[in-house]
N, C-alpha and C. Protein backbone atom coordinates (compact mmCIF):
# COMPACT_ATOMS: atom_id res chain seq x y z
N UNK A 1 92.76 104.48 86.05
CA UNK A 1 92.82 105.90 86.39
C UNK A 1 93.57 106.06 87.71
N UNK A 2 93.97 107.28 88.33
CA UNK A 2 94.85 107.35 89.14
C UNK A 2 93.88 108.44 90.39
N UNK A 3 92.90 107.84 90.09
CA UNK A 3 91.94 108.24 91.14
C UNK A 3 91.61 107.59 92.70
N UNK A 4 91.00 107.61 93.42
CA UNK A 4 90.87 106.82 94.85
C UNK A 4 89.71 105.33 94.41
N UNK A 5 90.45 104.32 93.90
CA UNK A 5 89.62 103.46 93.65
C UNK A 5 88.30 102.86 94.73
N UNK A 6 87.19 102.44 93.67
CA UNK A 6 85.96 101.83 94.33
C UNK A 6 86.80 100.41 94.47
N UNK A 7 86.83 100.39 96.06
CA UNK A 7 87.30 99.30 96.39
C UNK A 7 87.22 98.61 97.93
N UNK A 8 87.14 97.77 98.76
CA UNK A 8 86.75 97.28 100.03
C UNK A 8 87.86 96.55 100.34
N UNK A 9 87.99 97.28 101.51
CA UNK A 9 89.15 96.52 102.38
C UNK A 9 88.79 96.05 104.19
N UNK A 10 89.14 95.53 104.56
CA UNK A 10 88.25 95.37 105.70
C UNK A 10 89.45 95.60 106.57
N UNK A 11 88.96 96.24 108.40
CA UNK A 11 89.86 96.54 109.49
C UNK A 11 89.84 95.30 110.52
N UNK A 12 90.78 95.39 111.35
CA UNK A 12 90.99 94.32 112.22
C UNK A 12 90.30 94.01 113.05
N UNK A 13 88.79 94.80 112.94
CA UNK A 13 87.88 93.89 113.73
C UNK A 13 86.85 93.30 112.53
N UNK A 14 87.09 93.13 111.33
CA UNK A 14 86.43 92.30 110.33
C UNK A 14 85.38 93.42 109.54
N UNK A 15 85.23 94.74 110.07
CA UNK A 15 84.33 95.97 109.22
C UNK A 15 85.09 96.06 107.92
N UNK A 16 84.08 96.09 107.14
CA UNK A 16 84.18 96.63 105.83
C UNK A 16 84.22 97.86 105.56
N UNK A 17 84.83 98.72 104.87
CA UNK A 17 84.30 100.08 104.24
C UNK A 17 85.11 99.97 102.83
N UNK A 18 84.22 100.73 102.61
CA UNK A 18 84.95 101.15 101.02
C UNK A 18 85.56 101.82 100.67
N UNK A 19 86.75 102.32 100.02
CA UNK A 19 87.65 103.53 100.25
C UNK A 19 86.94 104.52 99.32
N UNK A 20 85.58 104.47 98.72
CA UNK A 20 85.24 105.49 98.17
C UNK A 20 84.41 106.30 99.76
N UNK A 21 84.28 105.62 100.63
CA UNK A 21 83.68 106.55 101.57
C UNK A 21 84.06 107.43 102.48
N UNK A 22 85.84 107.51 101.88
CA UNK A 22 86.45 108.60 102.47
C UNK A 22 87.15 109.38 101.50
N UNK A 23 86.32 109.59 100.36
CA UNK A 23 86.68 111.03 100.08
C UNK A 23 85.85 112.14 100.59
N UNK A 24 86.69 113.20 100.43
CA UNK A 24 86.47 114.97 101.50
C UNK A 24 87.65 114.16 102.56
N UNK A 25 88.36 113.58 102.93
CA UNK A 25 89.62 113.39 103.74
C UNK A 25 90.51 113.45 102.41
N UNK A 26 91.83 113.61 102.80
CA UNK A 26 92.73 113.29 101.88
C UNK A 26 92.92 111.80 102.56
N UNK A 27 93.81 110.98 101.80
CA UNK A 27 93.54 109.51 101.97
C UNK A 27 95.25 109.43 101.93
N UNK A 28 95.92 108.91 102.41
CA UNK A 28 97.13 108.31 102.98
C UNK A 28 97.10 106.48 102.75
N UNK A 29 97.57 105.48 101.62
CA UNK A 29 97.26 104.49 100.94
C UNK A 29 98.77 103.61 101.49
N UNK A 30 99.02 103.02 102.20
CA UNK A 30 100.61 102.64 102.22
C UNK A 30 100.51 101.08 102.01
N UNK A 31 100.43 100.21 100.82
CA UNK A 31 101.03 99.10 100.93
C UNK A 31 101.96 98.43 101.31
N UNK A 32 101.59 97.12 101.81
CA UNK A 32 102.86 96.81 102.78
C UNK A 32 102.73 95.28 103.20
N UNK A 33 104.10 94.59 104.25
CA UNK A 33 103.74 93.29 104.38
C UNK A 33 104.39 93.45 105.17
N UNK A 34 104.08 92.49 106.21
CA UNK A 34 105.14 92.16 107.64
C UNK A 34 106.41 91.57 106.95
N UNK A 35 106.51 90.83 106.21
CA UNK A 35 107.92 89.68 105.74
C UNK A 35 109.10 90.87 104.94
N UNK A 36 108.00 92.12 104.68
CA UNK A 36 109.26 92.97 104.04
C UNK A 36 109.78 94.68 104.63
N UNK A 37 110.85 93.66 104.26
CA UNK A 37 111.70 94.71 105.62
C UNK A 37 111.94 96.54 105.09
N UNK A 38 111.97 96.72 104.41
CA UNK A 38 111.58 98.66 104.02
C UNK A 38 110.03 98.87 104.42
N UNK A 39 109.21 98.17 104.21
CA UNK A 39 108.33 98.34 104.83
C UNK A 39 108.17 98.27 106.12
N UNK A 40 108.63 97.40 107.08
CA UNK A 40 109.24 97.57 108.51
C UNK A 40 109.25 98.78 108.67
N UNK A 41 110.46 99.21 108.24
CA UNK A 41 111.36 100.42 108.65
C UNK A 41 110.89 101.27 108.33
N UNK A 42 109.89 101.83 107.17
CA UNK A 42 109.35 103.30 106.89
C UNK A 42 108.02 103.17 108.46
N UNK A 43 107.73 101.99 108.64
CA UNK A 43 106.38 102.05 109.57
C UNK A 43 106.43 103.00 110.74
N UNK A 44 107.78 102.84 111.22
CA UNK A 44 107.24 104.40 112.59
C UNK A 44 107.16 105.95 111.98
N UNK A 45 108.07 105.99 110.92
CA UNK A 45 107.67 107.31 110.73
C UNK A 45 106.23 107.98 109.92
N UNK A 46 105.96 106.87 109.59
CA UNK A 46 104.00 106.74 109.29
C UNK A 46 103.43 107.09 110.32
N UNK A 47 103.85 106.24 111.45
CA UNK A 47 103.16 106.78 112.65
C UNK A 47 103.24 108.06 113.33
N UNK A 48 104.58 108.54 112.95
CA UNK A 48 104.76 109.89 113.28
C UNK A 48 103.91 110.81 112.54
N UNK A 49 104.01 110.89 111.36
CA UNK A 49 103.18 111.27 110.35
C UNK A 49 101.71 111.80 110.84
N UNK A 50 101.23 110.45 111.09
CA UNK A 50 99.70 109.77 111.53
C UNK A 50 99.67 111.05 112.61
N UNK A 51 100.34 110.87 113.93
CA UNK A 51 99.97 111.68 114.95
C UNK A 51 100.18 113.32 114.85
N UNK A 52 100.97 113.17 113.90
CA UNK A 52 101.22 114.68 113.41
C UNK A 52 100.06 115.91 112.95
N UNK A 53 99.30 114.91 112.07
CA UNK A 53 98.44 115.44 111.17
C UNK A 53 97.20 115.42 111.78
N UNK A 54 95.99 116.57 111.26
CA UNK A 54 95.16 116.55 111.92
C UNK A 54 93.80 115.19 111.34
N UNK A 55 93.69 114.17 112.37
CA UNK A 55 93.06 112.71 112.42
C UNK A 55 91.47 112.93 111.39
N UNK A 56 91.15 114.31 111.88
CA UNK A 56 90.15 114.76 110.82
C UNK A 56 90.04 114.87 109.63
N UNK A 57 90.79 115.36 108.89
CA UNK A 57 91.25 115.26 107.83
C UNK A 57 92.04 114.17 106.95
N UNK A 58 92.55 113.89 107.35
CA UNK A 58 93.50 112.57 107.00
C UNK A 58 93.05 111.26 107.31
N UNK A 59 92.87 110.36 106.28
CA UNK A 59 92.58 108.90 106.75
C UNK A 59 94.01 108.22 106.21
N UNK A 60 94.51 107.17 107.11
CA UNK A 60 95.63 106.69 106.81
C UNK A 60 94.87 104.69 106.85
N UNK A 61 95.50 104.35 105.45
CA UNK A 61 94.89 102.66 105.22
C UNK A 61 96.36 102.49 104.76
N UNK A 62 96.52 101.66 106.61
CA UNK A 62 97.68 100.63 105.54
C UNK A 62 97.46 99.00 105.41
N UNK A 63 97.84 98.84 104.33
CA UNK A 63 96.73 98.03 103.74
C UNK A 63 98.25 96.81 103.26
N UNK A 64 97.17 95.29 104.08
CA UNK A 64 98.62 94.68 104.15
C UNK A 64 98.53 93.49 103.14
N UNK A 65 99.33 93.74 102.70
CA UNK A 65 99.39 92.27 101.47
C UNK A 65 100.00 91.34 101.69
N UNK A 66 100.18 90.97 103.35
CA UNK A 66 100.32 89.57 103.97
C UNK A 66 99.50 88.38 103.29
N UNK A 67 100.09 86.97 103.30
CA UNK A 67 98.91 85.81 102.89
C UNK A 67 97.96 85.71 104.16
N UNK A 68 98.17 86.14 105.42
CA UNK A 68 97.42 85.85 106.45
C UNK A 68 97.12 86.82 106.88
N UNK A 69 96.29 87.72 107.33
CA UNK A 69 95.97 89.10 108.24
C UNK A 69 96.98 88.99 109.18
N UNK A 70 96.49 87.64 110.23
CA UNK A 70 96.77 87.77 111.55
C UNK A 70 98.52 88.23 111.58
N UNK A 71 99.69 87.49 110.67
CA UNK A 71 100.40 88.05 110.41
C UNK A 71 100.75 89.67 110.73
N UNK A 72 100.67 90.50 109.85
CA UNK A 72 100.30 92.31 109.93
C UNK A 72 99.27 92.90 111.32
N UNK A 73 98.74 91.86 112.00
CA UNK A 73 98.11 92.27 112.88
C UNK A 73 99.38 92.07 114.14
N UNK A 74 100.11 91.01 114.43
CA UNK A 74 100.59 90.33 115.09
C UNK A 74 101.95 91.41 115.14
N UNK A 75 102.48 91.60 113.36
CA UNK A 75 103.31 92.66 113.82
C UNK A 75 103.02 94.09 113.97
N UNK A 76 102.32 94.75 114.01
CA UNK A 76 102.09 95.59 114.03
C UNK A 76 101.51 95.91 115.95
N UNK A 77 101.17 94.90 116.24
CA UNK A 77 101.35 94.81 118.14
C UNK A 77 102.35 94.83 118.13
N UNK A 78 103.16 93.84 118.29
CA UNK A 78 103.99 93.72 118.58
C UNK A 78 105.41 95.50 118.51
N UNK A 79 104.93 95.79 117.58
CA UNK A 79 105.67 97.10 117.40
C UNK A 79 105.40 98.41 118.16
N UNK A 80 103.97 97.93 118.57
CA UNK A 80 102.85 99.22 119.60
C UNK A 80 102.87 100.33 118.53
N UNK A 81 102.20 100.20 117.59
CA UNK A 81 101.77 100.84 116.32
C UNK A 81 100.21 100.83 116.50
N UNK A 82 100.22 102.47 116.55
CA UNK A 82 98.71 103.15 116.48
C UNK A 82 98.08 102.41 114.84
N UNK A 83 98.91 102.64 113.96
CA UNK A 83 97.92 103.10 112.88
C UNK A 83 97.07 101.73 112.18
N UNK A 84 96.19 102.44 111.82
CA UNK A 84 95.20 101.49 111.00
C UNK A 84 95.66 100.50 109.92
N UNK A 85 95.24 99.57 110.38
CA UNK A 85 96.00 98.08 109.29
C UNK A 85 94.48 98.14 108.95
N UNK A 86 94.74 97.79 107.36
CA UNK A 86 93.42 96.57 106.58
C UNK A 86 93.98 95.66 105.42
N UNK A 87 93.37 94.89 105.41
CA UNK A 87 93.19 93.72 104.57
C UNK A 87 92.53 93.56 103.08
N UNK A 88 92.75 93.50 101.74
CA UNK A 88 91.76 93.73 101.03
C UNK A 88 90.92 93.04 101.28
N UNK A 89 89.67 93.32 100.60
CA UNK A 89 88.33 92.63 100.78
C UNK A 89 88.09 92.04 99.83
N UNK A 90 88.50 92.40 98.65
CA UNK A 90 88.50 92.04 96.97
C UNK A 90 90.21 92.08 96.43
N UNK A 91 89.33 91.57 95.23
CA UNK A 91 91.18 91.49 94.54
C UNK A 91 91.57 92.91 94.17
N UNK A 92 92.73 93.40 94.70
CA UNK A 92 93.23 94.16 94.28
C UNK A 92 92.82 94.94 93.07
N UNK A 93 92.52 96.85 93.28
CA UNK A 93 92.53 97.06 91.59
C UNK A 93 93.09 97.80 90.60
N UNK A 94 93.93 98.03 89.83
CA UNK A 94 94.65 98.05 88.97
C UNK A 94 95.59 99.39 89.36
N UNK A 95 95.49 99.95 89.80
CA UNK A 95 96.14 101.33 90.73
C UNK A 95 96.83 100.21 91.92
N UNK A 96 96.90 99.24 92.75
CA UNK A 96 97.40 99.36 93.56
C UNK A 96 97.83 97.45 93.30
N UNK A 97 97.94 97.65 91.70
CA UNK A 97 98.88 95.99 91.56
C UNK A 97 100.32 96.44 91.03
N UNK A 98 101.18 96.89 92.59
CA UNK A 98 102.11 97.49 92.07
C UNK A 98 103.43 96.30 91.67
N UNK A 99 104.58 96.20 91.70
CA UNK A 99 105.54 95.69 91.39
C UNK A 99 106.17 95.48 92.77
N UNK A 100 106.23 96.28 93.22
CA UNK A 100 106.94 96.32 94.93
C UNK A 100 106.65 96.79 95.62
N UNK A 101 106.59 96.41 96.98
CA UNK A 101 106.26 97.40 98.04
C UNK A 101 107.57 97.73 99.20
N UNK A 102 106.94 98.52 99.82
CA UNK A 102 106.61 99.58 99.97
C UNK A 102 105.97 100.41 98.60
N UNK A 103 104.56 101.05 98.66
CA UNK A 103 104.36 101.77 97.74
C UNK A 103 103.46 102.32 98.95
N UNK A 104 103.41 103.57 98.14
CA UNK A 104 102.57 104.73 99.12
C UNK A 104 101.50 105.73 98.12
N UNK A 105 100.57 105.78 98.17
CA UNK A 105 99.54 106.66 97.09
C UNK A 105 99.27 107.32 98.34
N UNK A 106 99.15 109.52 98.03
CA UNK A 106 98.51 109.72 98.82
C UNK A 106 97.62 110.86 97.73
N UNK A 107 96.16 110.44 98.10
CA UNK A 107 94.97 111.40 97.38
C UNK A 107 94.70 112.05 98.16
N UNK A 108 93.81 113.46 97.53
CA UNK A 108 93.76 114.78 98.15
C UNK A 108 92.19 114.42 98.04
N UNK A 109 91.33 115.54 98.92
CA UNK A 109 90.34 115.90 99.34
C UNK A 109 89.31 114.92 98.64
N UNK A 110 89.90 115.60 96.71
CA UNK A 110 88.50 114.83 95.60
C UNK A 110 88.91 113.56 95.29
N UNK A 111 89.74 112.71 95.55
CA UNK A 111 89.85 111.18 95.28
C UNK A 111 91.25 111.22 94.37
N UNK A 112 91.81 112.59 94.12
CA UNK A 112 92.55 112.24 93.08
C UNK A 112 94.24 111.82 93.13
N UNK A 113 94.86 111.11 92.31
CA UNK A 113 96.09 110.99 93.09
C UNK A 113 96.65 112.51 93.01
N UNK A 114 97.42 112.71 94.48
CA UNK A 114 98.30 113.65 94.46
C UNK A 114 100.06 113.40 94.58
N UNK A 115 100.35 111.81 94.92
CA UNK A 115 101.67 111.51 94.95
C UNK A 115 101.54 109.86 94.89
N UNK A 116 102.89 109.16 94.42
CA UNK A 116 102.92 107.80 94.65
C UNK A 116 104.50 107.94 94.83
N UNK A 117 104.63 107.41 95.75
CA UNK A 117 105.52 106.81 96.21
C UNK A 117 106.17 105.46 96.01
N UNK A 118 107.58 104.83 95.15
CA UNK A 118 107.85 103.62 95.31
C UNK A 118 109.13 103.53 96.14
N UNK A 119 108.71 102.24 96.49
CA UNK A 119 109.72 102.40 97.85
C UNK A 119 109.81 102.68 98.69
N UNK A 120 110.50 102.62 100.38
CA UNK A 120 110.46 103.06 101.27
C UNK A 120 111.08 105.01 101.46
N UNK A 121 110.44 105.21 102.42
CA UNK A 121 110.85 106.91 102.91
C UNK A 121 110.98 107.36 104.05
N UNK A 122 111.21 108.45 104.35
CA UNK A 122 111.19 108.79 105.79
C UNK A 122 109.45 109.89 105.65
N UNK A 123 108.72 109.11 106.28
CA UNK A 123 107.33 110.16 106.31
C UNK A 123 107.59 111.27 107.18
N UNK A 124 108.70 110.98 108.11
CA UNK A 124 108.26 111.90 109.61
C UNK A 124 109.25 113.31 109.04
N UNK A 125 108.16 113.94 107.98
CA UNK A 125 108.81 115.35 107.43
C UNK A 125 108.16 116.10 107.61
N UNK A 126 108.90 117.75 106.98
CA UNK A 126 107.78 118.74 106.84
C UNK A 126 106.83 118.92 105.82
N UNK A 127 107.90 118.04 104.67
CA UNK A 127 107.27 118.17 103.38
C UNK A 127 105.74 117.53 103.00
N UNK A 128 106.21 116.42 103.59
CA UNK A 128 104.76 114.86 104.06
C UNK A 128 103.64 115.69 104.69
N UNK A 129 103.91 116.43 105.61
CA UNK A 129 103.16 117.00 106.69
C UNK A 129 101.98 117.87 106.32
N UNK A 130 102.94 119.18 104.94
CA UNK A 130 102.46 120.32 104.56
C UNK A 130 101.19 119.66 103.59
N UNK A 131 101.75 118.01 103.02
CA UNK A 131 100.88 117.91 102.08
C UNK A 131 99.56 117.08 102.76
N UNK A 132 99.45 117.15 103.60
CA UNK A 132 98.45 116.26 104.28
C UNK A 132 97.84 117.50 105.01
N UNK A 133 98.59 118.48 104.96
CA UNK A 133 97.57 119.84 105.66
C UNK A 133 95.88 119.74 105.51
């Protein structure tokens, strides 16, 4: 289904949550890896995005499909990047075993998909913006 999967990913200080515990946010989903480079390059305007939008509303998981965390942690300092990196916690589930990344799912309020994205983009829009209202 193309809903906000029951699924656990953990943040860079080792917390768990489940991404079912943020629906009532719209959810912002960006798969990604340090080794690939569109993914690089869409990353600041995520961040633009990120600071754009109101933090209440919006949860942003970018969620890294590095073989190592520390990897995606390492670049993502290194870049002085606000936004939230996680790690899955479990195997991947069937909504987000995509073919390539950059991929971007973003769900609205009730869990449901409202866009997927393949490939890299420029987030830092009006259009991105209005829909994360």
């Amino acid at each position: 289904t193309s809903n906000l999967p029951t699924f656990t990913v953990q943040d860079v200080n080792g917390n768990i949550i489940n991404m079912q515990d943020l629906k009532g946010k719209k959810v912002f989903v960006n798969l990604w890896a340090s080794w690939c480079p569109p993914c690089r390059r869409e990353m600041p305007s995520i961040e633009k995005l990120a600071k754009s939008v109101d933090s209440n509303k919006v949860r942003f998981v970018m969620l890294s499909l590095d073989d190592n965390f520390d990897k995606a942690r390492a670049f993502v300092k290194h870049q002085k990047l606000s936004l939230p990196i996680y790690y899955p916690a479990e195997n991947l589930p069937g909504l987000f075993n995509v073919n390539s990344i950059p991929t971007t799912f973003i769900f609205d309020e009730n869990g449901n998909l409202a866009q997927r994205i393949d490939g890299g983009d420029n987030y830092d829009s009006q259009s991105y913006r209005e829909l994360l209202q």
